[in-house]
Protein backbone atom coordinates (compact mmCIF):
# COMPACT_ATOMS: atom_id res chain seq x y z
CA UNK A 1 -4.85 -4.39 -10.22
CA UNK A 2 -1.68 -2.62 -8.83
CA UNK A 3 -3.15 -1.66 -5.83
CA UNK A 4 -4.26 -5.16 -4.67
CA UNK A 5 -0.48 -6.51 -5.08
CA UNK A 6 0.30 -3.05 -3.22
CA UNK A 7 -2.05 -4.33 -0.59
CA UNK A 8 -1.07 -8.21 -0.31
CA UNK A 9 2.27 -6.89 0.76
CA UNK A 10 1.16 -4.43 3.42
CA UNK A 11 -0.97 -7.49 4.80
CA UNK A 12 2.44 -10.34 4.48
CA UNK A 13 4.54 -7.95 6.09
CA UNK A 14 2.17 -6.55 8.67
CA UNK A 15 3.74 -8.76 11.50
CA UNK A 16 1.06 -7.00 13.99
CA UNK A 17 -1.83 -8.12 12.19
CA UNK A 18 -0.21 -11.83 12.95
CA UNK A 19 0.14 -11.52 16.69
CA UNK A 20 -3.35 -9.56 16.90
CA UNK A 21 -4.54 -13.23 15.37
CA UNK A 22 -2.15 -15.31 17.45
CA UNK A 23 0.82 -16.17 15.67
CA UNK A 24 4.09 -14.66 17.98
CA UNK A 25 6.73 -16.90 16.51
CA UNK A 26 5.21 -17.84 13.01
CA UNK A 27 3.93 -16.01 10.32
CA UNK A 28 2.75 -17.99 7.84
CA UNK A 29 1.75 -16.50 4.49
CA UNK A 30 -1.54 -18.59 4.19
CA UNK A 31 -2.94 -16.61 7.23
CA UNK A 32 -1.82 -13.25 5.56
CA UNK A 33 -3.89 -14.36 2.31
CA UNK A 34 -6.66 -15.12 4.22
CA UNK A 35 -6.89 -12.27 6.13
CA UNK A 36 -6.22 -9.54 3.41
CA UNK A 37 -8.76 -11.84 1.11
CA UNK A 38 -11.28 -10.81 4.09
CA UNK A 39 -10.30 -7.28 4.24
CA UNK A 40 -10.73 -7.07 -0.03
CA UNK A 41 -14.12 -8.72 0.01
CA UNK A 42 -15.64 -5.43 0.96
CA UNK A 43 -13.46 -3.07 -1.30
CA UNK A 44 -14.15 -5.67 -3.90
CA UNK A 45 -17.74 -5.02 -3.86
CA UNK A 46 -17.56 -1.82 -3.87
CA UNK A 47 -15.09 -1.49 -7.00
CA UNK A 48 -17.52 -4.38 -8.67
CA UNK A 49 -20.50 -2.04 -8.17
CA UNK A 50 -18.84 1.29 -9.52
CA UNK A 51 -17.61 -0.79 -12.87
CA UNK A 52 -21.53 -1.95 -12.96
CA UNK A 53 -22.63 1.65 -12.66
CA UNK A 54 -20.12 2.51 -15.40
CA UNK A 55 -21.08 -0.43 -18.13
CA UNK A 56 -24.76 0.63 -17.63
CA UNK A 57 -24.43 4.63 -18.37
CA UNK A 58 -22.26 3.10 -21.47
CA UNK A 59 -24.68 0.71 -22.43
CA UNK A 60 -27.69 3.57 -22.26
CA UNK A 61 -25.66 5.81 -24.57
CA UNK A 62 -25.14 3.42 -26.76
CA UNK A 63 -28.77 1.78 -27.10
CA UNK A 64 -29.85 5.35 -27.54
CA UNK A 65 -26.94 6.31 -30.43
CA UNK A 66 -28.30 2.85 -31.85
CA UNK A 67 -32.07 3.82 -31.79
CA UNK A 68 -31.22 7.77 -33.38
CA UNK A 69 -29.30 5.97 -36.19
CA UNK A 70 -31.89 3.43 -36.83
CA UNK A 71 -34.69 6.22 -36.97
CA UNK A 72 -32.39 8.59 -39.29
CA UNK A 73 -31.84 5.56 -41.56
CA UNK A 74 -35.33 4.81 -41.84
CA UNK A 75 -36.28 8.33 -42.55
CA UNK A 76 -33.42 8.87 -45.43
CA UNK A 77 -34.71 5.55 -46.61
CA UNK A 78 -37.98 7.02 -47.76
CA UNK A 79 -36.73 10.68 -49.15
């Protein structure tokens, strides 16, 4: 989360990035969020897909803990 409030200030303050896109005299801030909105969409994805990749390994080990447990269970049921 930090580094997205680290990065909407590099992108407000980047008064290049405004003149590359037109805007010599004015910088408005609603260009800036649109513009570092475009430039997250891709690193957003990308940080979307590793959390994904993370909840499923967790979600694996856990189905398999669950099945182990229920199959011990079972067994001590009928010792």
């Amino acid at each position: 989360m930090f580094y997205i409030f680290a990065l909407f200030s590099v992108f407000i303050n980047n008064r290049s990035l405004y003149r590359d896109f037109g805007f010599h005299k004015e910088f408005p801030i609603i260009i800036g969020f649109i513009l570092f909105s475009d430039a997250l969409a891709p690193m957003d994805t990308v940080v979307k897909l590793l959390m994904n990749i993370l909840s499923r390994k967790f979600e694996f080990e856990a189905g398999k803990r669950s099945y182990s447990s229920r199959v011990t269970a079972y067994a001590l049921t009928y010792l």
